[in-house]
N, C-alpha and C. Protein backbone atom coordinates (compact mmCIF):
# COMPACT_ATOMS: atom_id res chain seq x y z
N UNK A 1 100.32 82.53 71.49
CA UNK A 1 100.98 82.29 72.76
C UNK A 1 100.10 82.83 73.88
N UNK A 2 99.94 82.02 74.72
CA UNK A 2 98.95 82.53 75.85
C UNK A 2 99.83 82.88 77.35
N UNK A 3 99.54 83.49 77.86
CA UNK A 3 100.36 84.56 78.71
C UNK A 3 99.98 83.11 80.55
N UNK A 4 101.47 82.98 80.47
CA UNK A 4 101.05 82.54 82.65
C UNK A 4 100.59 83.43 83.28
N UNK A 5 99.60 83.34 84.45
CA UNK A 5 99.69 83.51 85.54
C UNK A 5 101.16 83.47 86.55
N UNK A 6 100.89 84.49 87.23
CA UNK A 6 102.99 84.09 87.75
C UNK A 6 102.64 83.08 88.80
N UNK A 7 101.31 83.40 89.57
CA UNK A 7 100.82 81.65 90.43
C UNK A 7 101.11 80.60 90.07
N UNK A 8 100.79 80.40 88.59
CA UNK A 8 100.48 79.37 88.14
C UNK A 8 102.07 78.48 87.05
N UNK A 9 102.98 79.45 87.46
CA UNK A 9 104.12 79.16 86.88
C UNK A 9 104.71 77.85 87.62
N UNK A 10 105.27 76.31 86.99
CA UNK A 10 105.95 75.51 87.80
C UNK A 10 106.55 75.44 88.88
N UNK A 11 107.48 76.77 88.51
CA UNK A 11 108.33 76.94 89.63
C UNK A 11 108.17 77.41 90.90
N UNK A 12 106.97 78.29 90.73
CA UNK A 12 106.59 79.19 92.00
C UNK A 12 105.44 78.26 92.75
N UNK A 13 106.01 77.13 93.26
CA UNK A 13 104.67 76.63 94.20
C UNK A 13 104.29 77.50 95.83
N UNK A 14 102.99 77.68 95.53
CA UNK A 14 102.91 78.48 96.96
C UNK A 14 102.68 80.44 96.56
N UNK A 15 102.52 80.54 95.67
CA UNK A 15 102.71 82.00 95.64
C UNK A 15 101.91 82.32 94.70
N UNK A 16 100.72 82.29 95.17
CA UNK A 16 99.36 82.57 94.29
C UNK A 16 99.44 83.68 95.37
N UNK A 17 99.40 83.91 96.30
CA UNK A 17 98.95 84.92 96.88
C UNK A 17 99.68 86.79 96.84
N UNK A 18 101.07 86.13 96.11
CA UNK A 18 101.64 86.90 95.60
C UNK A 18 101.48 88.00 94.35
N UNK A 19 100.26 86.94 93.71
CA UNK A 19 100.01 87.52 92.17
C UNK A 19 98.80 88.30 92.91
N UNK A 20 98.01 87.78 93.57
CA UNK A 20 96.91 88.80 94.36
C UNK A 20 97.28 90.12 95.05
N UNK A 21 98.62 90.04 95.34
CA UNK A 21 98.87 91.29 95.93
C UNK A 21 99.21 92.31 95.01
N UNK A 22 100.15 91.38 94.21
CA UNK A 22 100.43 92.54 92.84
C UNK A 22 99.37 93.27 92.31
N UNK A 23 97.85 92.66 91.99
CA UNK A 23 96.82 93.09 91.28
C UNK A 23 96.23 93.72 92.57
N UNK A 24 96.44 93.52 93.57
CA UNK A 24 95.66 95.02 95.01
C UNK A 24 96.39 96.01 94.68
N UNK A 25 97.80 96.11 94.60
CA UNK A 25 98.53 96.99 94.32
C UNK A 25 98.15 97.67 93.25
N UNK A 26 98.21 97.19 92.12
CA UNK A 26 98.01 97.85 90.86
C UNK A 26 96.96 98.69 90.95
N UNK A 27 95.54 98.56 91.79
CA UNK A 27 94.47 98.81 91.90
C UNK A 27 94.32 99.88 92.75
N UNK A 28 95.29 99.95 93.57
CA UNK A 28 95.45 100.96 94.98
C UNK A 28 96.18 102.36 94.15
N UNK A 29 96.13 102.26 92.50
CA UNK A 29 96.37 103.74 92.35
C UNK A 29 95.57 104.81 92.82
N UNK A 30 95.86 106.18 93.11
CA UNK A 30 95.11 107.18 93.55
C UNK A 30 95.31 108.24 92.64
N UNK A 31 96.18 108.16 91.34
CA UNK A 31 96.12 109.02 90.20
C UNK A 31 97.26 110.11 90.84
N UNK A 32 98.31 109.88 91.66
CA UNK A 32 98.97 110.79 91.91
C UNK A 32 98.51 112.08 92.83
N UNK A 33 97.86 111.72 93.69
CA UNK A 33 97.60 112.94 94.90
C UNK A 33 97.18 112.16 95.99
N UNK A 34 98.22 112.67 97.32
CA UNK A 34 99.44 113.73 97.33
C UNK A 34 100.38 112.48 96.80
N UNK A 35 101.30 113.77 96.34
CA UNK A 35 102.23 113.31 95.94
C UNK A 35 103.17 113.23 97.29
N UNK A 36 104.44 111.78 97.02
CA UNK A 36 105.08 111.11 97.75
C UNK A 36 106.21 110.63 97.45
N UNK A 37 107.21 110.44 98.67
CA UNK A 37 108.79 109.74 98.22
C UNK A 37 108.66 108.70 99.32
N UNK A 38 109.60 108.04 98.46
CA UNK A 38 109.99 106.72 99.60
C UNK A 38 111.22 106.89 99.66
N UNK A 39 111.91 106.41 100.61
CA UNK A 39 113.52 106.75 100.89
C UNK A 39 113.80 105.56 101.82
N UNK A 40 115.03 105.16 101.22
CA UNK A 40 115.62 103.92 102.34
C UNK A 40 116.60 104.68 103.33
N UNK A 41 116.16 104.40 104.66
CA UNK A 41 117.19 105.27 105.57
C UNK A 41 117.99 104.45 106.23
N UNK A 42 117.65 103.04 106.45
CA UNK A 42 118.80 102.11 106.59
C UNK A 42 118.80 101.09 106.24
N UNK A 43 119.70 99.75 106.42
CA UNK A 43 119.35 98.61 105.59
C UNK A 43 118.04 97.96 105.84
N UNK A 44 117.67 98.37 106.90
CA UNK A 44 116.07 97.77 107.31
C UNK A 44 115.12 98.95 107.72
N UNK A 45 115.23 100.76 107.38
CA UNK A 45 114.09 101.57 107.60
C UNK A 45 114.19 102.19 106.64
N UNK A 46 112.66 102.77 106.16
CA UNK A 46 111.98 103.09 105.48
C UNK A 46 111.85 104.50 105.83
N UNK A 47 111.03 105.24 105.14
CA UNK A 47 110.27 106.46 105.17
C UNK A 47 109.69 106.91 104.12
N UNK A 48 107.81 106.79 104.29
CA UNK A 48 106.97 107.32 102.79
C UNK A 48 106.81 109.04 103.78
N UNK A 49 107.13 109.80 102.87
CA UNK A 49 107.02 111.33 102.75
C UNK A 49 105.46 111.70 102.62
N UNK A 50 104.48 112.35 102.41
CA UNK A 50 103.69 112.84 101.69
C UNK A 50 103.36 113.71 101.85
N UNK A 51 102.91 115.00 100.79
CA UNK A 51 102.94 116.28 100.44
C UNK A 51 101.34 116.12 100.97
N UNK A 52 100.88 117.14 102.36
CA UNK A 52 99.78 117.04 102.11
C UNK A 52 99.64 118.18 102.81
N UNK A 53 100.03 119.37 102.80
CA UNK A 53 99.71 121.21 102.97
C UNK A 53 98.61 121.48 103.14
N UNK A 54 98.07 121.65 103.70
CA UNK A 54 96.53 122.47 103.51
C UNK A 54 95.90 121.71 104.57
N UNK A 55 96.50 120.53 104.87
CA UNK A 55 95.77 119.22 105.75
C UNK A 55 96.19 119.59 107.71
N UNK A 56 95.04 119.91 108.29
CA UNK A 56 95.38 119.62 109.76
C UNK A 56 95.68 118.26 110.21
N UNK A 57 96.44 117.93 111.34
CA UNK A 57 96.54 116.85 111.80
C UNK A 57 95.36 116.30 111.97
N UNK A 58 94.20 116.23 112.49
CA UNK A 58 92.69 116.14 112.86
C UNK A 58 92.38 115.53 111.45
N UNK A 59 92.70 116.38 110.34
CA UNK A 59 91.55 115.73 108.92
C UNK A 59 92.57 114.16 108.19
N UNK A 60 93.67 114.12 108.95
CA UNK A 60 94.62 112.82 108.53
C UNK A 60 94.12 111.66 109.11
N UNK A 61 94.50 110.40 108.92
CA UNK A 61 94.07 109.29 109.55
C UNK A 61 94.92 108.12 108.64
N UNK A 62 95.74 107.35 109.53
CA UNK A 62 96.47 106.32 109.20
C UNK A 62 96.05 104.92 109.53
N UNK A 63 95.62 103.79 108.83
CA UNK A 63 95.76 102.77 109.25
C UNK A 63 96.17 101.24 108.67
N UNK A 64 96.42 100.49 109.40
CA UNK A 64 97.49 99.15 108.98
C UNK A 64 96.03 98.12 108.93
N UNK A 65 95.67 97.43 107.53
CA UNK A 65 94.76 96.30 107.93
C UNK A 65 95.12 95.52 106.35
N UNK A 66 95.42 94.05 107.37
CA UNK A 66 95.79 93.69 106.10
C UNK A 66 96.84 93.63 105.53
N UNK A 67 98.01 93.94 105.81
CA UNK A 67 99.08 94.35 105.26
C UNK A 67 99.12 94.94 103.78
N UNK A 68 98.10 96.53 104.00
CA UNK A 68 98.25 97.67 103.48
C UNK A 68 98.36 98.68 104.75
N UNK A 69 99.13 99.86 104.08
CA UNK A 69 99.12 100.93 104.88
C UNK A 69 97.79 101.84 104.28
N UNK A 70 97.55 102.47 105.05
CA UNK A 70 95.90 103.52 104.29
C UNK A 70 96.32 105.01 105.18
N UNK A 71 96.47 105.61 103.83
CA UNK A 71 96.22 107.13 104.69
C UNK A 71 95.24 108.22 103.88
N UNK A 72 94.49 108.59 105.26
CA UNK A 72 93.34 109.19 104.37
C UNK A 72 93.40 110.66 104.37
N UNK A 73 93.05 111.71 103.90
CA UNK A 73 92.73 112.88 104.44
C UNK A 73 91.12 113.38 103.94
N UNK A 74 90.86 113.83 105.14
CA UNK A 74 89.19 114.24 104.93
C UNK A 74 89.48 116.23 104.43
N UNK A 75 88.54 116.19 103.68
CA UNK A 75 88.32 117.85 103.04
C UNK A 75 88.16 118.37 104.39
N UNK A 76 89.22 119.42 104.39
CA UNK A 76 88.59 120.91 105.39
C UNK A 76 87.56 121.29 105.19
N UNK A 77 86.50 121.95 106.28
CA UNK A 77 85.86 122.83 105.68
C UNK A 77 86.24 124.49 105.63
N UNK A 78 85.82 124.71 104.28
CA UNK A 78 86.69 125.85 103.66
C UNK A 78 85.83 127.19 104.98
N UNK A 79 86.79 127.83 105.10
CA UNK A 79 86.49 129.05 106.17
C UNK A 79 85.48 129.68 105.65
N UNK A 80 84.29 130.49 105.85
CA UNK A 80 83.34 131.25 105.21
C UNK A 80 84.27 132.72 105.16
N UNK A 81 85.02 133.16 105.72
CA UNK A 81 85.57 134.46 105.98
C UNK A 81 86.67 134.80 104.84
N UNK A 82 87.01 133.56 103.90
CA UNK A 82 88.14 133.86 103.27
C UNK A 82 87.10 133.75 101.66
N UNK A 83 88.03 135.27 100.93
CA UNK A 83 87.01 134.48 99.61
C UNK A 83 88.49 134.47 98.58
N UNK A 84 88.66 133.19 97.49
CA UNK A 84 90.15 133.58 97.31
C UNK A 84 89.67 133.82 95.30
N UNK A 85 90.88 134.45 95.20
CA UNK A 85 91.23 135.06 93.48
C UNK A 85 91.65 133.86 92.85
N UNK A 86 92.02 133.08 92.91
CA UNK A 86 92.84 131.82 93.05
C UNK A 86 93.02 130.63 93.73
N UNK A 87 92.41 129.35 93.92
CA UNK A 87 92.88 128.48 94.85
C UNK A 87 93.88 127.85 93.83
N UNK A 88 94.99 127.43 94.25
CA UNK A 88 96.02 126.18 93.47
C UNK A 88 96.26 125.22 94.79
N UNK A 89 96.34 125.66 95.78
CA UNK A 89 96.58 124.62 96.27
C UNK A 89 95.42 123.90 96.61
N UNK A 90 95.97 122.36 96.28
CA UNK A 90 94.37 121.13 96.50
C UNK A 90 94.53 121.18 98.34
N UNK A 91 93.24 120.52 98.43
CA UNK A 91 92.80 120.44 99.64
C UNK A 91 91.87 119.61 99.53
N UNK A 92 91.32 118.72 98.59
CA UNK A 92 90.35 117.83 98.43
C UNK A 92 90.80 116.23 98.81
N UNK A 93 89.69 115.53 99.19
CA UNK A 93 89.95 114.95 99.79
C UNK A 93 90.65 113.31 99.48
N UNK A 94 91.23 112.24 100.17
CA UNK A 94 92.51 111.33 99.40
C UNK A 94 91.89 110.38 100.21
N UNK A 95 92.94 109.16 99.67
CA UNK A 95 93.74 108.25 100.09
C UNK A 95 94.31 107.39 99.06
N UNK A 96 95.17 107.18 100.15
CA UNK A 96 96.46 107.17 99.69
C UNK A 96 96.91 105.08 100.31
N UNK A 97 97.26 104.18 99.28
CA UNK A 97 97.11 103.15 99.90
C UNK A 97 98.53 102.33 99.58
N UNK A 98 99.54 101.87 100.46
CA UNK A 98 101.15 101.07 100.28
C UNK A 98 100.53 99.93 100.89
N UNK A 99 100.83 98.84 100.22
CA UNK A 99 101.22 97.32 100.31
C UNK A 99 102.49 96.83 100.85
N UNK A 100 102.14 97.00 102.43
CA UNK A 100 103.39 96.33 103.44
C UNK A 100 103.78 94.45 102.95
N UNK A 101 105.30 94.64 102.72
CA UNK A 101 105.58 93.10 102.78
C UNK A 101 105.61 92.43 104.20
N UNK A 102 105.62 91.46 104.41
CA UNK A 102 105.73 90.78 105.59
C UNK A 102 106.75 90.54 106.17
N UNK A 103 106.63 91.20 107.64
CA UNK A 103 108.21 91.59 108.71
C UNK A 103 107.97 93.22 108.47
N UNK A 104 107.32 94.25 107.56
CA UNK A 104 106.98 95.67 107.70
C UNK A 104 106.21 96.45 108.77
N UNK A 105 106.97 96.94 109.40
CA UNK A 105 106.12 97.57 110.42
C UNK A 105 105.91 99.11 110.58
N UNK A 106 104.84 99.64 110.46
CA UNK A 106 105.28 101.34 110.44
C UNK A 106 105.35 101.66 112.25
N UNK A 107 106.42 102.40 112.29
CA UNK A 107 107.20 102.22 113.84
C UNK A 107 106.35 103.95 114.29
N UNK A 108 106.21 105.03 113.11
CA UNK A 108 105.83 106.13 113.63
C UNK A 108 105.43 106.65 112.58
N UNK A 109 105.27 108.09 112.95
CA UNK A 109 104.31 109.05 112.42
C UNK A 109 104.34 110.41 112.68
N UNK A 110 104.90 111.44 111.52
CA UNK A 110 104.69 113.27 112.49
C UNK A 110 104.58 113.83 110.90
N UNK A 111 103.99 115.05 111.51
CA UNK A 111 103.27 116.17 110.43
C UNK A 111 104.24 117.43 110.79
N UNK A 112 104.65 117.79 110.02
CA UNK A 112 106.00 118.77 109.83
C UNK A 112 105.90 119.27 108.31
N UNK A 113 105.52 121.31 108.66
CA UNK A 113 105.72 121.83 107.09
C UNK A 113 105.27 121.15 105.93
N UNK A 114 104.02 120.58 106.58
CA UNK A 114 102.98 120.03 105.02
C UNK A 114 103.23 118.82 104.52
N UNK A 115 104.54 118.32 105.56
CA UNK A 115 104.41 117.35 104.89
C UNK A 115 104.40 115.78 105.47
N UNK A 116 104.03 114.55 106.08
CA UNK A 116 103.23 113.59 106.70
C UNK A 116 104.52 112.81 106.49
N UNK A 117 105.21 112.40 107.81
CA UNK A 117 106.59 111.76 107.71
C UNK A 117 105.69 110.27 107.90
N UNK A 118 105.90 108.97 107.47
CA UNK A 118 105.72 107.27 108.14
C UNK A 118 107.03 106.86 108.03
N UNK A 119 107.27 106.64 109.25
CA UNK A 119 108.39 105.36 108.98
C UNK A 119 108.13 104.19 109.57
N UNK A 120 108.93 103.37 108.89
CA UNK A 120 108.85 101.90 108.66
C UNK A 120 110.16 101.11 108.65
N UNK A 121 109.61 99.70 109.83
CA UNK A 121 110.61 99.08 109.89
C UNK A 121 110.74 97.69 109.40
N UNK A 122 111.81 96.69 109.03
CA UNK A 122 111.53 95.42 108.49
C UNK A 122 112.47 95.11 109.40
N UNK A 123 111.27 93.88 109.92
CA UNK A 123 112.22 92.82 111.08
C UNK A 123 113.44 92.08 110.36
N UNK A 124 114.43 91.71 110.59
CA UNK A 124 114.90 91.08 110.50
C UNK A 124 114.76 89.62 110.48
N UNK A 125 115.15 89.05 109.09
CA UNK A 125 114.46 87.58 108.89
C UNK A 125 115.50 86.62 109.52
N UNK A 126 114.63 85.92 109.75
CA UNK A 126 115.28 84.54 110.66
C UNK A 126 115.94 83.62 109.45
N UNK A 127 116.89 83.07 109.78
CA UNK A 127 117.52 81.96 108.57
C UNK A 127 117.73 80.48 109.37
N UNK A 128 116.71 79.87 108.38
CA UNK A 128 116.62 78.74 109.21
C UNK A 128 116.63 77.60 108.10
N UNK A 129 117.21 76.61 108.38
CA UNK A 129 118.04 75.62 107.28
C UNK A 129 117.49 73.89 108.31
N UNK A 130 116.68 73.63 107.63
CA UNK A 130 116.35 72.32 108.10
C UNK A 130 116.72 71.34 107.13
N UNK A 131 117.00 70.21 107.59
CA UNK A 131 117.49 69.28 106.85
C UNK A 131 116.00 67.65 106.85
N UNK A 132 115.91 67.30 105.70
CA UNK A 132 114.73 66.90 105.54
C UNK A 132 115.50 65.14 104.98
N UNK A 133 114.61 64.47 105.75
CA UNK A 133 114.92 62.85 105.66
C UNK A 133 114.02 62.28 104.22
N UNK A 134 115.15 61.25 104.08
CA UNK A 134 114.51 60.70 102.85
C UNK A 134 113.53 59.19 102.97
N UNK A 135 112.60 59.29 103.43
CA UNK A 135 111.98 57.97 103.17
C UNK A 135 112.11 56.81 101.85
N UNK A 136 111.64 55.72 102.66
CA UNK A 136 111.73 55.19 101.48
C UNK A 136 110.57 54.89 100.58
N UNK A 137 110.41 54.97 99.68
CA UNK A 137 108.79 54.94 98.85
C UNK A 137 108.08 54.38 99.29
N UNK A 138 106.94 54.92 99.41
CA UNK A 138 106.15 54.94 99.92
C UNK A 138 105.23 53.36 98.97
N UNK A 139 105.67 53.52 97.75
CA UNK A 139 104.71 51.95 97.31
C UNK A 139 105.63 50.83 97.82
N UNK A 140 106.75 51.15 98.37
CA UNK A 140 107.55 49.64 98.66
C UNK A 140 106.98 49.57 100.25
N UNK A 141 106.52 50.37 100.68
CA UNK A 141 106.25 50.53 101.96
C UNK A 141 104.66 49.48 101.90
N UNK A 142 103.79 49.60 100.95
CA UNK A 142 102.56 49.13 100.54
C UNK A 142 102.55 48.14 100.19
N UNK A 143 103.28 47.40 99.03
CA UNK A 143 104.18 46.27 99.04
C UNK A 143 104.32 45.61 100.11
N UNK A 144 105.00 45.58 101.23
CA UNK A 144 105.45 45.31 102.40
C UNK A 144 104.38 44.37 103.35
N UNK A 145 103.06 45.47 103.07
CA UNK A 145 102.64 45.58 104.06
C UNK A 145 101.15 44.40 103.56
N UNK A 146 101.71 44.30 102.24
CA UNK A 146 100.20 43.53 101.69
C UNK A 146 100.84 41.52 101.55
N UNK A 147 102.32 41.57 102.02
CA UNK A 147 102.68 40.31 102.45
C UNK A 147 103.21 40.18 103.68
């Protein structure tokens, strides 16, 4: 048995580009650092969390291209004055990459107690119902036209 493509399935005409996003996605792992929540805060907002302590506002950087979100953090440089017994907490450097659907918008952005608030909004979709005429075939039309 040989496995579909979900593009390439009958039913789904039009949504090859869908299976491409799935496989960006899959690819946009970062192995779990920082770690992150997503939370639905209303029927249409969002909020990705991320644990990122150790990080100044300055070494963060957010951006939308593509419909991915990208957030990066660049390594501090470590203080010469501190020497430690222990580091546990990471401080090395990320990113971090979410695959916005279309109508997603990230509306804002704040750094609070370590941890990197985004929220995100989804427009509201339009519902639109057109009604589509039936011609008549097109070979009787050819027919027609050749007497």
């Amino acid at each position: 048995m040989t496995k579909m493509a979900l593009g390439s399935h009958p039913f789904l005409l039009g949504f090859e580009q869908l299976e491409r996003l799935v496989e960006r996605t899959a690819k946009s792992d970062a192995g779990g650092y920082p770690p992150y929540n997503i939370e639905q805060v209303s029927e249409r907002e969002y909020r990705i969390t991320l644990a990122v302590a150790g990080f100044p506002e300055e070494a963060l950087e957010i951006t939308v291209e593509d419909r991915q979100l990208v957030v990066r953090g660049r390594q501090c440089e470590p203080d010469g004055e501190r020497i430690f017994l222990h580091r546990g907490i990471a401080s090395r450097q990320f990113q971090r990459t979410f695959v916005l659907a279309d109508g997603v918008e990230v509306t804002g952005a704040g750094l609070k107690n370590g941890l990197l608030h985004l929220d995100l909004e989804r427009a509201p979709q339009d519902r639109i119902v057109r009604t589509i005429a039936i011609e008549r075939d097109r070979s009787d039309k050819a027919k027609e036209s050749e007497t």
